[in-house]
PDB file of N, CA and C in Angstrom:
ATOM      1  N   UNK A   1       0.847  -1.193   0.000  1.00  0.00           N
ATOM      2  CA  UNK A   1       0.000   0.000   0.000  1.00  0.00           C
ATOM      3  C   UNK A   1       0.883   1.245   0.000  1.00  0.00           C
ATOM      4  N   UNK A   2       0.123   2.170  -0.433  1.00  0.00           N
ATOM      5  CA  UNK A   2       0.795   3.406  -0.730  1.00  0.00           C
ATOM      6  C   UNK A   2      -0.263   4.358  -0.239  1.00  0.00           C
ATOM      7  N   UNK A   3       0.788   5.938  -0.275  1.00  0.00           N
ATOM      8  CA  UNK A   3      -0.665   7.458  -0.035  1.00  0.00           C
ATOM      9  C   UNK A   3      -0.949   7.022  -1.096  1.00  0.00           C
ATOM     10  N   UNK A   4      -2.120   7.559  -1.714  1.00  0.00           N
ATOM     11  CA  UNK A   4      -2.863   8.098  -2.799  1.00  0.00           C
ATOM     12  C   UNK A   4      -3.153   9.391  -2.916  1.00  0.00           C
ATOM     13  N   UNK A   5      -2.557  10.284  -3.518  1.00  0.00           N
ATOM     14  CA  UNK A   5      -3.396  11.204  -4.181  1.00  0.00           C
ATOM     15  C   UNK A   5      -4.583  11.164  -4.677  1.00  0.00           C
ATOM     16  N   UNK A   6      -5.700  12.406  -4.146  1.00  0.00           N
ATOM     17  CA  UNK A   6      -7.042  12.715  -4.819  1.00  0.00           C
ATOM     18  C   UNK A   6      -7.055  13.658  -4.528  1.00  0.00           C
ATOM     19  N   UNK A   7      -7.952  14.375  -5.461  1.00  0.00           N
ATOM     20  CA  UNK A   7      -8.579  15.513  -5.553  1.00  0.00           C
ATOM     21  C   UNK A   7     -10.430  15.659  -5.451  1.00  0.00           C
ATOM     22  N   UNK A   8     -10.692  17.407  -5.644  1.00  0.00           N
ATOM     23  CA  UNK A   8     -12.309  17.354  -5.445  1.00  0.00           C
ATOM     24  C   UNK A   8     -13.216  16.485  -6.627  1.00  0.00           C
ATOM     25  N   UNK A   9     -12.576  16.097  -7.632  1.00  0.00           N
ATOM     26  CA  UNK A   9     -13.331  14.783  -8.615  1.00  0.00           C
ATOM     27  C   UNK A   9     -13.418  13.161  -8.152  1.00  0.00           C
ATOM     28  N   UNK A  10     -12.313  12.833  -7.361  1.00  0.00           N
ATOM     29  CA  UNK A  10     -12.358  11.763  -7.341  1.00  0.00           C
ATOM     30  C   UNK A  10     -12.188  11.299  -5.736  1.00  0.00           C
ATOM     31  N   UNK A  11     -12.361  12.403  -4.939  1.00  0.00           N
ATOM     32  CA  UNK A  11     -12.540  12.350  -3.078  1.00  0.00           C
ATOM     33  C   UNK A  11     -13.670  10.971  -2.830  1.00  0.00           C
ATOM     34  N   UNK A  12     -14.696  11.362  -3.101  1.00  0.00           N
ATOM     35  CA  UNK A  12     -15.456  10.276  -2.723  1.00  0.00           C
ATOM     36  C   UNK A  12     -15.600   8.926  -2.922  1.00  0.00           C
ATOM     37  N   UNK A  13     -14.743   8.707  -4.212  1.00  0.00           N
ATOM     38  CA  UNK A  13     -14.704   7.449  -4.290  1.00  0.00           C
ATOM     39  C   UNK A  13     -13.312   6.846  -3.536  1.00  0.00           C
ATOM     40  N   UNK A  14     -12.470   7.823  -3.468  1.00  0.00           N
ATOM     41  CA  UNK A  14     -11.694   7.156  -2.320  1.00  0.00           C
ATOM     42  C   UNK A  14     -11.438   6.533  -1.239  1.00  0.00           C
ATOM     43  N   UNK A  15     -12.710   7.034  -0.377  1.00  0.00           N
ATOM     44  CA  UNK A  15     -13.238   6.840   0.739  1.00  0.00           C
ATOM     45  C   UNK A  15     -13.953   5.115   0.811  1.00  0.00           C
ATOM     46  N   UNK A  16     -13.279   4.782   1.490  1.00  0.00           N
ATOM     47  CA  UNK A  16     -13.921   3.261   2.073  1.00  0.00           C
ATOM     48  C   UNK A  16     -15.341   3.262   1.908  1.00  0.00           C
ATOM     49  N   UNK A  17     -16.413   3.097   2.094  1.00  0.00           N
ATOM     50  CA  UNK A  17     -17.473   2.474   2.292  1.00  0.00           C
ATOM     51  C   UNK A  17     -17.752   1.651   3.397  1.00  0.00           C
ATOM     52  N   UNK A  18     -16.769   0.705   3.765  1.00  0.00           N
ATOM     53  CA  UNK A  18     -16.194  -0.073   4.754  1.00  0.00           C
ATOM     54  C   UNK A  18     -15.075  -0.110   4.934  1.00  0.00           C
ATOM     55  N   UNK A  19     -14.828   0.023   6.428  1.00  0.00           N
ATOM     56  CA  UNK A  19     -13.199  -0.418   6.738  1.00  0.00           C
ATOM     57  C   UNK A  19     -12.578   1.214   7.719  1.00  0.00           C
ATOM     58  N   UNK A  20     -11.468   1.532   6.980  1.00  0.00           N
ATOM     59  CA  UNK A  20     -10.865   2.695   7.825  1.00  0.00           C
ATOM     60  C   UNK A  20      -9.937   3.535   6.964  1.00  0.00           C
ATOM     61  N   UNK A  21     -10.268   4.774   6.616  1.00  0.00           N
ATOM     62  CA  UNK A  21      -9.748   5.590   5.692  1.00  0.00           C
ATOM     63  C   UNK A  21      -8.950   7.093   6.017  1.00  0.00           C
ATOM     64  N   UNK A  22      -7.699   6.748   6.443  1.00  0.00           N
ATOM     65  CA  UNK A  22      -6.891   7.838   7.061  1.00  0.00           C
ATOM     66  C   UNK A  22      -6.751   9.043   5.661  1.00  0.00           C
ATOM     67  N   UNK A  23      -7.113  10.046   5.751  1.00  0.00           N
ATOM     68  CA  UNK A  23      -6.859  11.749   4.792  1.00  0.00           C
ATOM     69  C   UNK A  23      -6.198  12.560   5.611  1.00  0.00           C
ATOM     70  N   UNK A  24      -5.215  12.837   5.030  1.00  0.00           N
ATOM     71  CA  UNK A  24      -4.727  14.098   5.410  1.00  0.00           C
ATOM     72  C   UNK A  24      -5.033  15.133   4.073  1.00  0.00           C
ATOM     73  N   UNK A  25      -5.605  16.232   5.105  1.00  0.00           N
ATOM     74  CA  UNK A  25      -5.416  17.178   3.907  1.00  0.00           C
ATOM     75  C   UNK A  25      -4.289  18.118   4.234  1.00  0.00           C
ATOM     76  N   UNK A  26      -3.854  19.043   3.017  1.00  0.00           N
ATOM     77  CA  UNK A  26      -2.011  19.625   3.014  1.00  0.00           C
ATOM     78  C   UNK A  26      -2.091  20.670   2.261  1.00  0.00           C
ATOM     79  N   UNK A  27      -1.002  20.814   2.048  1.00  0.00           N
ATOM     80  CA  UNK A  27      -0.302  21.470   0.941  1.00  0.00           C
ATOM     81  C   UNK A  27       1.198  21.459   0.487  1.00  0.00           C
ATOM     82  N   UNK A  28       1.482  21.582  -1.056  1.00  0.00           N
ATOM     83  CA  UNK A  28       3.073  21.132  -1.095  1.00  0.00           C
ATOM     84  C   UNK A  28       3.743  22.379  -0.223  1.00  0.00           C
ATOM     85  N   UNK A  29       3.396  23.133  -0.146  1.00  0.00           N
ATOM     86  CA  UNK A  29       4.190  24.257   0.377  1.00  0.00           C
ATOM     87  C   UNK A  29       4.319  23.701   2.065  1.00  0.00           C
ATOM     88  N   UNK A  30       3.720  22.563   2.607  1.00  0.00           N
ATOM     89  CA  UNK A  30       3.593  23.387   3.869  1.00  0.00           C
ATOM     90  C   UNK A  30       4.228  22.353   4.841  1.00  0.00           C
ATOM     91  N   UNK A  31       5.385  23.140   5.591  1.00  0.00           N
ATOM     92  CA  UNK A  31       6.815  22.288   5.898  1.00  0.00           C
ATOM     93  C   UNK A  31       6.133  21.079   6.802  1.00  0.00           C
ATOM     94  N   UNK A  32       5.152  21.496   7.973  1.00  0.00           N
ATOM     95  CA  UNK A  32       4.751  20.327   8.653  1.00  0.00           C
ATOM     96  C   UNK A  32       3.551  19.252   8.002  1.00  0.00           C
ATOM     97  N   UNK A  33       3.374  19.064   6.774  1.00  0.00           N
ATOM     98  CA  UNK A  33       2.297  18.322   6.171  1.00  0.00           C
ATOM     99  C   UNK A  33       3.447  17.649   5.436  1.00  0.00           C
ATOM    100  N   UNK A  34       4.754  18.377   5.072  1.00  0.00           N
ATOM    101  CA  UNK A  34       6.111  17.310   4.411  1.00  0.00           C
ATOM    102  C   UNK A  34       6.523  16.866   6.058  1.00  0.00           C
ATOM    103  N   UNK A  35       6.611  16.990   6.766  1.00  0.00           N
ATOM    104  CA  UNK A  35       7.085  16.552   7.746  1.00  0.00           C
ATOM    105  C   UNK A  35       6.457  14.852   8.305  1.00  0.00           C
ATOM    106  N   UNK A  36       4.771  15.537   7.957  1.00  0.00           N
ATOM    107  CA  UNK A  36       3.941  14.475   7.941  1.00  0.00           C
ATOM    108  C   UNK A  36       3.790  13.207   7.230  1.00  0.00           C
ATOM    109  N   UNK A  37       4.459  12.892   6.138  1.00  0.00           N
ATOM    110  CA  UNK A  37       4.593  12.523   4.830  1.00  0.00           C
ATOM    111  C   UNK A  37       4.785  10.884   5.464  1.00  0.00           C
ATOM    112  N   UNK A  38       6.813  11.148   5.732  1.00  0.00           N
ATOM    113  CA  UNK A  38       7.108   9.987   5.982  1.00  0.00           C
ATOM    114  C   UNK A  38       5.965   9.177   7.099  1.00  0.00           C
ATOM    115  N   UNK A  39       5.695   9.559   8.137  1.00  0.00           N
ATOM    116  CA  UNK A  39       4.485   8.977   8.872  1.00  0.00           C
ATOM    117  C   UNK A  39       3.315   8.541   8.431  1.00  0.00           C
ATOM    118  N   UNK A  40       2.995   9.005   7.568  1.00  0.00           N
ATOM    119  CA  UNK A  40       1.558   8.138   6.435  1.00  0.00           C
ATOM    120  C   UNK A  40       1.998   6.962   5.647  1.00  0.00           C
ATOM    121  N   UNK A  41       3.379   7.409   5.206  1.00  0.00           N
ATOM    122  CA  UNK A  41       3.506   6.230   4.702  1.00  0.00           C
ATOM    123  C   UNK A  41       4.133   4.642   5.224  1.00  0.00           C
ATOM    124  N   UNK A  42       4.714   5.008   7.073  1.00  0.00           N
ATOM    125  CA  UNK A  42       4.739   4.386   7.945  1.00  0.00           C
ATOM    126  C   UNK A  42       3.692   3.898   8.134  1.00  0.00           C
ATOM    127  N   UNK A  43       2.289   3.956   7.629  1.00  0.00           N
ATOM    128  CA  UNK A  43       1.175   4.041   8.750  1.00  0.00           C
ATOM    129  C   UNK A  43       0.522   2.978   7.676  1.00  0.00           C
ATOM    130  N   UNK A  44       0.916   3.728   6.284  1.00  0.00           N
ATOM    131  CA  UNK A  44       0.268   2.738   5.068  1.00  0.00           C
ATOM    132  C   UNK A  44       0.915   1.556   5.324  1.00  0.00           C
ATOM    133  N   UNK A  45       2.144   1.482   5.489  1.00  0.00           N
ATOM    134  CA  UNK A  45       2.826  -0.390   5.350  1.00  0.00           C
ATOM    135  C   UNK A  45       2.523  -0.847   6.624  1.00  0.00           C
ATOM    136  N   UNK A  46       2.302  -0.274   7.865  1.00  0.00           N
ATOM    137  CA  UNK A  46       1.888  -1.270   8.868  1.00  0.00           C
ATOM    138  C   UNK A  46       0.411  -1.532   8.936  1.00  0.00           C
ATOM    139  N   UNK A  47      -0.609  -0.717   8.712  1.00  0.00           N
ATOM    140  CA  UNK A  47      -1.636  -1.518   8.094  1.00  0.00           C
ATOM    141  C   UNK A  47      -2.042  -2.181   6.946  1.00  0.00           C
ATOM    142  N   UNK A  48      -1.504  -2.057   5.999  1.00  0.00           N
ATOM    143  CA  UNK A  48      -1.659  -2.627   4.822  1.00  0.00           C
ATOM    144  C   UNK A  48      -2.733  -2.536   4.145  1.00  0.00           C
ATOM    145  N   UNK A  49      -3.471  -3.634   3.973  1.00  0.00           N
ATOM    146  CA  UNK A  49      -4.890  -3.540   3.491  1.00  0.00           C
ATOM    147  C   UNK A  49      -5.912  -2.825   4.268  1.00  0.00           C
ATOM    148  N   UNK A  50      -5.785  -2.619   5.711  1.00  0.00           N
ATOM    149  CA  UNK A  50      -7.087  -3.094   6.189  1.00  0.00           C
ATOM    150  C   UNK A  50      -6.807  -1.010   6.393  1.00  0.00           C
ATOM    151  N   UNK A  51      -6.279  -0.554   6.062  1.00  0.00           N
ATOM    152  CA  UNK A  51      -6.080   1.085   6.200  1.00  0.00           C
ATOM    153  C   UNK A  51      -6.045   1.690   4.533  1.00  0.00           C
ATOM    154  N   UNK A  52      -6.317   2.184   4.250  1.00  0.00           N
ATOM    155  CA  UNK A  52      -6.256   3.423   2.937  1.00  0.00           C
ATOM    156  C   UNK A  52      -5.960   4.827   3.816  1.00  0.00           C
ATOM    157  N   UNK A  53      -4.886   5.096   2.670  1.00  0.00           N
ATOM    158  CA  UNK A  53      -4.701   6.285   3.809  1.00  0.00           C
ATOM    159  C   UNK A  53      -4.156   7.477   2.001  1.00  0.00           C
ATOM    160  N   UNK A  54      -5.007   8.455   2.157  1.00  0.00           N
ATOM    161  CA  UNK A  54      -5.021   9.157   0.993  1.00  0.00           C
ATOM    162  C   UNK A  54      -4.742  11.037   1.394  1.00  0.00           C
ATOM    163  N   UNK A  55      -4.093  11.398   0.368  1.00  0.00           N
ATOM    164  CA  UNK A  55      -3.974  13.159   0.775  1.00  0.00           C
ATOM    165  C   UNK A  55      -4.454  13.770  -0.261  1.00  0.00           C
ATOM    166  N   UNK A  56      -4.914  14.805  -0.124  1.00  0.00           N
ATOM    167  CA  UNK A  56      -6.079  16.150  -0.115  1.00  0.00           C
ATOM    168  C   UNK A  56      -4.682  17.472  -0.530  1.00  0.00           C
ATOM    169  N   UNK A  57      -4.803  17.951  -1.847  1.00  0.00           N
ATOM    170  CA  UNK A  57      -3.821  19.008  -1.519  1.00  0.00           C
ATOM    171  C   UNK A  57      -5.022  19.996  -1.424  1.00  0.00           C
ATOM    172  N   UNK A  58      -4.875  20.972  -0.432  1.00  0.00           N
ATOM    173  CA  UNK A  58      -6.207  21.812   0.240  1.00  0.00           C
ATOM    174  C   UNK A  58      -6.008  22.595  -1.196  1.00  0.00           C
ATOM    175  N   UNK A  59      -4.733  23.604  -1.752  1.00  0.00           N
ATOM    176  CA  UNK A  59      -5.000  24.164  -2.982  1.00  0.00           C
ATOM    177  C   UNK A  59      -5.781  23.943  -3.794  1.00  0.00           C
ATOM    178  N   UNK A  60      -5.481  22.162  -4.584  1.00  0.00           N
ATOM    179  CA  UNK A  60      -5.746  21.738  -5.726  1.00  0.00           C
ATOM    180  C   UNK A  60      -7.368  21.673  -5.700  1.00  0.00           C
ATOM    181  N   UNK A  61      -8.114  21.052  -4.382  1.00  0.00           N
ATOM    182  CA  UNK A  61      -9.343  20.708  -3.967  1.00  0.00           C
ATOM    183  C   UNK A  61      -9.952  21.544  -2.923  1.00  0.00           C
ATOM    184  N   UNK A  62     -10.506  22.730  -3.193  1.00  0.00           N
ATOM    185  CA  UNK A  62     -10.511  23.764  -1.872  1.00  0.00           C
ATOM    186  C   UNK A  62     -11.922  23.530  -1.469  1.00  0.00           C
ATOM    187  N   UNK A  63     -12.757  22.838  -2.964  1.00  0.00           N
ATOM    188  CA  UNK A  63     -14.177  22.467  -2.198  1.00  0.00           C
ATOM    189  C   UNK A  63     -14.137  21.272  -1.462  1.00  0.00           C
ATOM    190  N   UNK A  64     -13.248  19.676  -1.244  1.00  0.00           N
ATOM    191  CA  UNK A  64     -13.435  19.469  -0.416  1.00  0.00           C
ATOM    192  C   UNK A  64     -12.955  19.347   0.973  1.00  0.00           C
ATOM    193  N   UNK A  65     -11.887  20.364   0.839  1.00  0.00           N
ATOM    194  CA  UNK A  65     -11.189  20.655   2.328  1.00  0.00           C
ATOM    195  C   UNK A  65     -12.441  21.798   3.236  1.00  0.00           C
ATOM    196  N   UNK A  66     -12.905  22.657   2.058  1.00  0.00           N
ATOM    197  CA  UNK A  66     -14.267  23.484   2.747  1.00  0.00           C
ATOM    198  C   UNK A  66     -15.079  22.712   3.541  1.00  0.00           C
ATOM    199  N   UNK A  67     -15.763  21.302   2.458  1.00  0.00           N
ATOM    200  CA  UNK A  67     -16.511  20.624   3.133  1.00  0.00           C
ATOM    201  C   UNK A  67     -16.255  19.792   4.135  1.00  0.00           C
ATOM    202  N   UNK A  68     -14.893  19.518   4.291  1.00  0.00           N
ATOM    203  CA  UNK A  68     -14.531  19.097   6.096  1.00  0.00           C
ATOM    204  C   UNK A  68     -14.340  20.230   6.923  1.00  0.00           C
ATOM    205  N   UNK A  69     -14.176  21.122   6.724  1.00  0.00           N
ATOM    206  CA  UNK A  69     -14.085  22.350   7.723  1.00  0.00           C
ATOM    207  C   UNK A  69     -12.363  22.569   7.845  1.00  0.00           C
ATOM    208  N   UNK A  70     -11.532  22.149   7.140  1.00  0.00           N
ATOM    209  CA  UNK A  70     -10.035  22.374   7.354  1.00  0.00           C
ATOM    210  C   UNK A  70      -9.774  23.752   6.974  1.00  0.00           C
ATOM    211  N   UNK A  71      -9.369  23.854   8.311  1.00  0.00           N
ATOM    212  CA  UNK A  71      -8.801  25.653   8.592  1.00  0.00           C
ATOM    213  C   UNK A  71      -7.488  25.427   8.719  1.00  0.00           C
ATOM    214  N   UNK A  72      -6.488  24.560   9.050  1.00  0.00           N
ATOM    215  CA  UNK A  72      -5.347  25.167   9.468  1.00  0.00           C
ATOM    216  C   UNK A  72      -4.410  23.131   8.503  1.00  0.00           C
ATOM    217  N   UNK A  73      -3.522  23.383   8.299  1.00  0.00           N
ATOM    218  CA  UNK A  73      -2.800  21.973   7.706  1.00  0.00           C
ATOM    219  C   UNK A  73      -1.381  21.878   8.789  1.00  0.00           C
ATOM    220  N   UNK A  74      -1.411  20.580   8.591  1.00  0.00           N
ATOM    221  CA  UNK A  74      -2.024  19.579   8.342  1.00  0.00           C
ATOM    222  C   UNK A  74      -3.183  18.890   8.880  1.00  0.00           C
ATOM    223  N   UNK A  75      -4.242  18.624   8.373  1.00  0.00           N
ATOM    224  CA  UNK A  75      -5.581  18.011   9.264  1.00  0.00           C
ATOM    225  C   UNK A  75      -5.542  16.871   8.731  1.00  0.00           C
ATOM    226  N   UNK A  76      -5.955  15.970   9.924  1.00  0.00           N
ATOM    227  CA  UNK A  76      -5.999  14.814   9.610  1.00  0.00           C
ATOM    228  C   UNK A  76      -7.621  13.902   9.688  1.00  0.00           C
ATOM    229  N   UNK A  77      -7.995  13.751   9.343  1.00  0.00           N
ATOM    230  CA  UNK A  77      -9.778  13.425   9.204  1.00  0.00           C
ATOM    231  C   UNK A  77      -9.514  12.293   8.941  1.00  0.00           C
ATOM    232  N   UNK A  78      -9.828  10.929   9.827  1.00  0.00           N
ATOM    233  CA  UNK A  78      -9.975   9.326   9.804  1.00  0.00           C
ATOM    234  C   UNK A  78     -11.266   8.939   9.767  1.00  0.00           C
ATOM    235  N   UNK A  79     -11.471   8.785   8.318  1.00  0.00           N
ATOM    236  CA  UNK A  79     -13.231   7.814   8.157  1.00  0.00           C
ATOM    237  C   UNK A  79     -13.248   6.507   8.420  1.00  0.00           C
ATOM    238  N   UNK A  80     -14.717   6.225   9.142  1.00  0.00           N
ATOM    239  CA  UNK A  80     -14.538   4.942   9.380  1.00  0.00           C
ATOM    240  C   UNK A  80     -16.024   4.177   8.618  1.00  0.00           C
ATOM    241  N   UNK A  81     -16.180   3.327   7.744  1.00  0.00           N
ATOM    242  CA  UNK A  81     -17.580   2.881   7.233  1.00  0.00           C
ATOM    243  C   UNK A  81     -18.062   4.135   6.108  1.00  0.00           C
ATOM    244  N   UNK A  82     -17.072   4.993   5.969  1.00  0.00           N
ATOM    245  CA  UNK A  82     -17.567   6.089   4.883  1.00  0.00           C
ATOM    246  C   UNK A  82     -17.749   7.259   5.654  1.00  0.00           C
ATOM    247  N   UNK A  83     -17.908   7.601   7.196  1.00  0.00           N
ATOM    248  CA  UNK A  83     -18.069   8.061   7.907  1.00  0.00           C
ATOM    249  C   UNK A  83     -16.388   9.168   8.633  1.00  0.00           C
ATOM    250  N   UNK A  84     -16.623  10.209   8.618  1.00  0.00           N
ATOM    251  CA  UNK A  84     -15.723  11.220   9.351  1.00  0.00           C
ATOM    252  C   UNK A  84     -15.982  10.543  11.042  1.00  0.00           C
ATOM    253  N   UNK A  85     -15.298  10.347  11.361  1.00  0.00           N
ATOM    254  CA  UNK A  85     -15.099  10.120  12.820  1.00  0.00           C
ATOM    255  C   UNK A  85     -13.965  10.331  14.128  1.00  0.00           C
ATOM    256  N   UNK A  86     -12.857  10.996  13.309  1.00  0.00           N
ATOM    257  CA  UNK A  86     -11.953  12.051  14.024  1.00  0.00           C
ATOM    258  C   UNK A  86     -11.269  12.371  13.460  1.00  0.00           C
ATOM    259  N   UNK A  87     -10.943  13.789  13.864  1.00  0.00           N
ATOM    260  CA  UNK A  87      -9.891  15.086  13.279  1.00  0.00           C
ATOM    261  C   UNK A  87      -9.295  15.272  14.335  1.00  0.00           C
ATOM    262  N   UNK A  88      -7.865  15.275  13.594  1.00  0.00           N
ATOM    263  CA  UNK A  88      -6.320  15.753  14.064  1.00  0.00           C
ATOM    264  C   UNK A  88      -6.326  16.793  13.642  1.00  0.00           C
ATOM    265  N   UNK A  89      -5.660  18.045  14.108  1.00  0.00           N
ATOM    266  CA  UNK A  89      -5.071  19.324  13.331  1.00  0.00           C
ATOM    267  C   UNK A  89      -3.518  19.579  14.111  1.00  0.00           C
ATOM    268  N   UNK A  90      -3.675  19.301  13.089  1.00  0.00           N
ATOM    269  CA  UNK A  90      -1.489  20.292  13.132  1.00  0.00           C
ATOM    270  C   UNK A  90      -0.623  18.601  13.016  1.00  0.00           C
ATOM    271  N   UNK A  91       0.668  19.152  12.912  1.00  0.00           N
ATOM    272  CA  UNK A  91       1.281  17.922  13.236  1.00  0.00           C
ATOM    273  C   UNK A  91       1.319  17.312  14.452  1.00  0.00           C
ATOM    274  N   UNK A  92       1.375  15.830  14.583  1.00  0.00           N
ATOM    275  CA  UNK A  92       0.739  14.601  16.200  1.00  0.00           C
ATOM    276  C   UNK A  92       2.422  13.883  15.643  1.00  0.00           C
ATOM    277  N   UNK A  93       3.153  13.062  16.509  1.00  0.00           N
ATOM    278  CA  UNK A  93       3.598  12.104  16.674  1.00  0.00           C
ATOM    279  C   UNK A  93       2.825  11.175  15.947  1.00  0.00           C
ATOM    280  N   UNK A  94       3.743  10.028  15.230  1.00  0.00           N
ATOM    281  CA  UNK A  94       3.301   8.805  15.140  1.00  0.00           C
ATOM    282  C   UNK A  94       1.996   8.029  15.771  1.00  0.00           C
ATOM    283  N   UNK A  95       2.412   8.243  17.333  1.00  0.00           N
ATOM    284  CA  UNK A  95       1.941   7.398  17.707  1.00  0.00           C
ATOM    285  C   UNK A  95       0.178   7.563  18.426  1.00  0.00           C
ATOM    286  N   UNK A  96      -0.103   9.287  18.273  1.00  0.00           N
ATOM    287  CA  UNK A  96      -1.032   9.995  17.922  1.00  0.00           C
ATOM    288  C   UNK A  96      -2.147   9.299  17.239  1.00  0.00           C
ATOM    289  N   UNK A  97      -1.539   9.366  15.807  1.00  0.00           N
ATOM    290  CA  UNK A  97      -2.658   8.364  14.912  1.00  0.00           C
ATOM    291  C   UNK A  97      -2.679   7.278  15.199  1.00  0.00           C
ATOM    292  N   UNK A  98      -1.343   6.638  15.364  1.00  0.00           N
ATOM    293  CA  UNK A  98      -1.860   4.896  15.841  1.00  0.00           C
ATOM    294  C   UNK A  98      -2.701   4.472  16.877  1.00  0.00           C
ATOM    295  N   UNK A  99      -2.870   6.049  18.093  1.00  0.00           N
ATOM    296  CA  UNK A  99      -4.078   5.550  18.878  1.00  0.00           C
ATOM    297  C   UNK A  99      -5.395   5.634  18.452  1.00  0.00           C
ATOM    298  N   UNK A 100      -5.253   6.611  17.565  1.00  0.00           N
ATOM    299  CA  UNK A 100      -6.863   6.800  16.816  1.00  0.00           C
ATOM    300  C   UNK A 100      -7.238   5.621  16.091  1.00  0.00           C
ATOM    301  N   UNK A 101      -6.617   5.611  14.990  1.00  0.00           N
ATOM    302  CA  UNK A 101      -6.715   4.396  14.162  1.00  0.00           C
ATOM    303  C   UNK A 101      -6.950   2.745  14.726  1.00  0.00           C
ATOM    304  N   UNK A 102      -6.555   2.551  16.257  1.00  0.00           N
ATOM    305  CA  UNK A 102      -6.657   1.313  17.154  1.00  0.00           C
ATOM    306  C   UNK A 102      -8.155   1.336  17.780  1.00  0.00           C
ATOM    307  N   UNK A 103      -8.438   2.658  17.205  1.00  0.00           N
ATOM    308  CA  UNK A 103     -10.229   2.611  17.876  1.00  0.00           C
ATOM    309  C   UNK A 103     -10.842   1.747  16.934  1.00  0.00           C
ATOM    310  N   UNK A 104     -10.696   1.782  16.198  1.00  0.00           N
ATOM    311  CA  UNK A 104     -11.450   1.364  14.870  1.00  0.00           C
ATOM    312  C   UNK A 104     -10.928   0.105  13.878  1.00  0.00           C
ATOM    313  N   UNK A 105      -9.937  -0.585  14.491  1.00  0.00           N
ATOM    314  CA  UNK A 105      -9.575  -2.051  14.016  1.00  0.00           C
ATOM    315  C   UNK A 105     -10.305  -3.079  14.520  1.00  0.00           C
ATOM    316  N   UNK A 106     -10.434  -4.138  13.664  1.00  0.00           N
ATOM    317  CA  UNK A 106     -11.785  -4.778  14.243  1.00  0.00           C
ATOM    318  C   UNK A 106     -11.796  -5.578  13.114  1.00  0.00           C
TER     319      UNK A 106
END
């Protein structure tokens, strides 16, 4: 597994339906969302399948960073079943998301 890039055309189909779908939304400019980087993709190989974990450049897609309410990057919005069910804002430690994400393995 890998990030995925999406944008406001193809956001929704990104999103699980089922399962657990880590987004960060960003920007290339913005030093703590590169900071964030290597950690998603830590996060992609230790869950593997059972995680999708996709980024949002807030520029490229500003309608759907609007429609989560992201004011400040890096935000981190973890869907679960298709469902928004917690936001991170700013940069967290590793181990931050791995407690979020342990709510919702199953």
């Amino acid at each position: 597994m890998s990030v995925l890039a999406v944008n406001d055309a193809n956001f929704g189909s990104a999103i699980r339906p089922s399962g657990t779908t880590l987004v960060e939304f960003g920007a290339r400019w913005c030093p703590p969302c590169k900071a964030l980087h290597p950690i998603l993709e830590e996060l992609s190989e230790r869950y593997g399948e059972r995680l999708a974990v996709i980024r949002v450049d807030c520029d490229d897609s500003p309608e759907t960073a609007g429609q989560y309410g992201v004011m400040s990057m890096p935000t981190v919005i973890v869907f679960h079943d298709g469902q928004p069910v917690e936001k991170l804002v700013g940069l967290r430690p590793r181990s931050a998301y791995e407690s979020v994400l342990g709510k919702y393995e199953g």
